[in-house]
C-alpha atoms as a PDB file:
ATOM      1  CA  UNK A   1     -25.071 -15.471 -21.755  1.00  0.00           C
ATOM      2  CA  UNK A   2     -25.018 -17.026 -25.637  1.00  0.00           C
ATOM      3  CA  UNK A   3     -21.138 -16.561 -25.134  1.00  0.00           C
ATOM      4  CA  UNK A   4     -20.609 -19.104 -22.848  1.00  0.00           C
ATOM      5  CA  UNK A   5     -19.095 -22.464 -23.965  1.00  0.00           C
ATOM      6  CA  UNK A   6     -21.361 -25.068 -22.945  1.00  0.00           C
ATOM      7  CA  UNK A   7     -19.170 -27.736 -22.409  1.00  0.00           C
ATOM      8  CA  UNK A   8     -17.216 -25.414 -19.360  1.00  0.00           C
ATOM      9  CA  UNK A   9     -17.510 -26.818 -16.019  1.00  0.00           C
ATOM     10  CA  UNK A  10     -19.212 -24.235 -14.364  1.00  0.00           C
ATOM     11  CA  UNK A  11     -22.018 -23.839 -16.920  1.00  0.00           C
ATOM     12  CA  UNK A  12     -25.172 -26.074 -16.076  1.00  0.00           C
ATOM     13  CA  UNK A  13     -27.363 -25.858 -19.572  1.00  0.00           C
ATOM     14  CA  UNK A  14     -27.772 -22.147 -20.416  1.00  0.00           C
ATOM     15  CA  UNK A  15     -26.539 -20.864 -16.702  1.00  0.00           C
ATOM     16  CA  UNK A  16     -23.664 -20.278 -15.670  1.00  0.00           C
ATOM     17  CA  UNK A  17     -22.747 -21.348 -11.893  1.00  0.00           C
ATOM     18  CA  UNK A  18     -20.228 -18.778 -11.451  1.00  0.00           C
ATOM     19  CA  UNK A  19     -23.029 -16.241 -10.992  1.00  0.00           C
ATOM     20  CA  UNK A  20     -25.037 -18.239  -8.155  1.00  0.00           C
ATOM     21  CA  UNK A  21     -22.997 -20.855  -6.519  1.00  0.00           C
ATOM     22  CA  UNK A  22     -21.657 -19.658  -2.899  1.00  0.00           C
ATOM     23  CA  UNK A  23     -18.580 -18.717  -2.294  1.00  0.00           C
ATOM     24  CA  UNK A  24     -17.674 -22.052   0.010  1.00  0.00           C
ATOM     25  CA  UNK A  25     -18.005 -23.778  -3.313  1.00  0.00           C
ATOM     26  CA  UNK A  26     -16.612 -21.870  -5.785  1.00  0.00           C
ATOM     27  CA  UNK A  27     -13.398 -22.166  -3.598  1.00  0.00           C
ATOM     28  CA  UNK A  28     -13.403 -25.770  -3.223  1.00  0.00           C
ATOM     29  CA  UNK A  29     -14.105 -26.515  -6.888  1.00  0.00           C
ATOM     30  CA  UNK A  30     -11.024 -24.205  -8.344  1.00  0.00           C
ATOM     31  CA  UNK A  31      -9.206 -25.931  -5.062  1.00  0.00           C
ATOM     32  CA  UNK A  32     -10.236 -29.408  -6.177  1.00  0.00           C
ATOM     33  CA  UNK A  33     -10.928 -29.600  -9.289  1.00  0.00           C
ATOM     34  CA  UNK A  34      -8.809 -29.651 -12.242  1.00  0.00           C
ATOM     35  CA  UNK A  35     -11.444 -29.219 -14.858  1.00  0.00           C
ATOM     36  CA  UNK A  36     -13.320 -26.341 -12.141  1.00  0.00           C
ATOM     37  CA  UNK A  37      -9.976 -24.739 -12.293  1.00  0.00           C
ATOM     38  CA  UNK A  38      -9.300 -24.465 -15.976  1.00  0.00           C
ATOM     39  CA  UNK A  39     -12.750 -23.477 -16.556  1.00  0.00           C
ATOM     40  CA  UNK A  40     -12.883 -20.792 -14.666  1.00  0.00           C
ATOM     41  CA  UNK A  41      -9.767 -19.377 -16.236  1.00  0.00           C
ATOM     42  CA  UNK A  42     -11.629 -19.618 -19.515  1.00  0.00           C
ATOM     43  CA  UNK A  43     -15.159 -18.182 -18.382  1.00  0.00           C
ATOM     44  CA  UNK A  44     -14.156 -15.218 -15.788  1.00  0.00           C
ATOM     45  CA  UNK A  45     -14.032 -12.924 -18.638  1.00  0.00           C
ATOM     46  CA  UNK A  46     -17.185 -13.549 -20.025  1.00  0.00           C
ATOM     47  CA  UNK A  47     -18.732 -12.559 -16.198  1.00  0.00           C
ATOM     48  CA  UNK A  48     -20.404  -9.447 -15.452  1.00  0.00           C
ATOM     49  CA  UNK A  49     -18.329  -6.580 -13.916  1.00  0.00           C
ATOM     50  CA  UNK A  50     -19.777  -7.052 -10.863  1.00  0.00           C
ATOM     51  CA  UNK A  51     -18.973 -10.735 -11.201  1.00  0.00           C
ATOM     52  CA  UNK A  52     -15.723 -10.120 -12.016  1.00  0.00           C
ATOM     53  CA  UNK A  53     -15.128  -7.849  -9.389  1.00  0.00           C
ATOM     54  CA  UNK A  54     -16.434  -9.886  -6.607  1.00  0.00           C
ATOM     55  CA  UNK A  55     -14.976 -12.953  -7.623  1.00  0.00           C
ATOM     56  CA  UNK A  56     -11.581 -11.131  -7.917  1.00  0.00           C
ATOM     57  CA  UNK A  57     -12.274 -10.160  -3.859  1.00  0.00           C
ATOM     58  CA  UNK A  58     -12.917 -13.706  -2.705  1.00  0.00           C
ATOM     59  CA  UNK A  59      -9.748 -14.914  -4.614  1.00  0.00           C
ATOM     60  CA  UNK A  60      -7.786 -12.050  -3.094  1.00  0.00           C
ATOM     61  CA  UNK A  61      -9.364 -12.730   0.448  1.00  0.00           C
ATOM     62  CA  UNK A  62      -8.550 -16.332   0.108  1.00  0.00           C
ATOM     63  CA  UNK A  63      -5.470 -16.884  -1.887  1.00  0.00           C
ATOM     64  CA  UNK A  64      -4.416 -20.385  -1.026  1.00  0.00           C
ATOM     65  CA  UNK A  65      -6.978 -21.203  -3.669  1.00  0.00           C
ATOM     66  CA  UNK A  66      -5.143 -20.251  -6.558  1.00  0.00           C
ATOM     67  CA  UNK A  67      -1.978 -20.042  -5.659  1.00  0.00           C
ATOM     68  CA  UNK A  68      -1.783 -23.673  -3.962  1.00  0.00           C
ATOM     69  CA  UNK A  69      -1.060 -26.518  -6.824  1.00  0.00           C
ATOM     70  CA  UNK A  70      -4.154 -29.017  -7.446  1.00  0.00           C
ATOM     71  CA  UNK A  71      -4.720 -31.187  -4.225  1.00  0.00           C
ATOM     72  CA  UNK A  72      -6.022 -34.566  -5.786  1.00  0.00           C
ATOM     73  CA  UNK A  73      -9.026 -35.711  -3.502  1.00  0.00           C
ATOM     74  CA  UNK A  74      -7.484 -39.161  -4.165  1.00  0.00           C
ATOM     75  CA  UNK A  75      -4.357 -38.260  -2.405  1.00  0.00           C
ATOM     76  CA  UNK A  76      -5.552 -36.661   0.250  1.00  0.00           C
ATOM     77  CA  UNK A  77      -7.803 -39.603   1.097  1.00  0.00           C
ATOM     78  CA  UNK A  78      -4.930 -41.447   0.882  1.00  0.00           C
ATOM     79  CA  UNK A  79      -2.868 -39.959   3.097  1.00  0.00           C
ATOM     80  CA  UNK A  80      -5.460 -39.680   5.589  1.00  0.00           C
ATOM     81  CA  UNK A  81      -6.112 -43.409   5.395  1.00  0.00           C
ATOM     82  CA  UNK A  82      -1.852 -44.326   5.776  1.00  0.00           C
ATOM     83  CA  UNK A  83      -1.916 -41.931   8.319  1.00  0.00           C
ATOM     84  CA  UNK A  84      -4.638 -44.076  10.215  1.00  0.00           C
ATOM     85  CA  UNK A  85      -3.118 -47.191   9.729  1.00  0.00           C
ATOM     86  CA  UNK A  86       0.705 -46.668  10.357  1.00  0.00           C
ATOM     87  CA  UNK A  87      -0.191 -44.498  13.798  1.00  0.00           C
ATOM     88  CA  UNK A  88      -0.173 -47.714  15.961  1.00  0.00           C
ATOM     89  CA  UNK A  89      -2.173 -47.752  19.081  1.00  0.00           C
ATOM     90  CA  UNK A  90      -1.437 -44.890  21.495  1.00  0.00           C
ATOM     91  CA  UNK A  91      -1.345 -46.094  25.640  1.00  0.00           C
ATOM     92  CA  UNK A  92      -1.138 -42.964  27.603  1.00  0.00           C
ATOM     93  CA  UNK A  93       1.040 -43.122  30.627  1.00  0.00           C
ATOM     94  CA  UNK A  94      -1.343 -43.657  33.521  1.00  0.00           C
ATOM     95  CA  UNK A  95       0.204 -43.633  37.497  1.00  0.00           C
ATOM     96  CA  UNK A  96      -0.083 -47.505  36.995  1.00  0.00           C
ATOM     97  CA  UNK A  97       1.631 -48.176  33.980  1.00  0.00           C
ATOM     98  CA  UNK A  98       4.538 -45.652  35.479  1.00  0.00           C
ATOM     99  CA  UNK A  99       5.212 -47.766  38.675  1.00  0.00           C
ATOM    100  CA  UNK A 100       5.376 -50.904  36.192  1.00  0.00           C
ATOM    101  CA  UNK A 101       7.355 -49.560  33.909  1.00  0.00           C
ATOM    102  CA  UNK A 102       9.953 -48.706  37.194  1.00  0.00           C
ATOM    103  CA  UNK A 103       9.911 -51.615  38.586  1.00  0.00           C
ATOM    104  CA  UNK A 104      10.765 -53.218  35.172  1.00  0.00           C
ATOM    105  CA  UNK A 105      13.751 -51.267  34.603  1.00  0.00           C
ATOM    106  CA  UNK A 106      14.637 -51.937  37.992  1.00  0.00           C
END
């Protein structure tokens, strides 16, 4: 474990959380993070084979992860806020507002 840089992202003091993080996170960071992704570009090699060979399998079973550019959280929070405020207000058509509506165009 001496190998390990410890100013990577994934290493927390002497341990590296490549090794014991879940998978749900490991994902998200690469996904999310631009620092998460570079650093585990620089660090996969210095994993155990069994490590390796896992971590290989999740990216394989999930490939979106890698192959996707960097979302920025910022942007996607973003979007999802623009998207809330330019949707306008939504009336559904009731019987009611039918037979005004007819009579209107009439």
């Amino acid at each position: 474990m001496s190998d390990f840089p410890p100013d990577n992202f994934w290493m927390d003091g002497k341990d590296c959380l490549l090794e014991t993080l879940p998978d749900v996170y490991v994902l998200e960071f690469i996904l999310m993070n631009k620092d998460a992704r570079i650093g585990y570009d620089e660090i996969f090699h210095l994993l155990s084979e069994d490590r390796q060979a896992y971590l290989d399998d999740l990216i394989a079973r999930n490939p979106m992860v890698k192959a996707k550019q960097f979302i920025d959280p910022q942007e996607v929070s973003d979007y999802t806020q623009r998207k809330v405020n330019t949707s306008g207000i939504h009336v559904p058509m009731t019987p009611r507002l039918r037979k005004l509506k007819k009579q209107r165009e009439e």
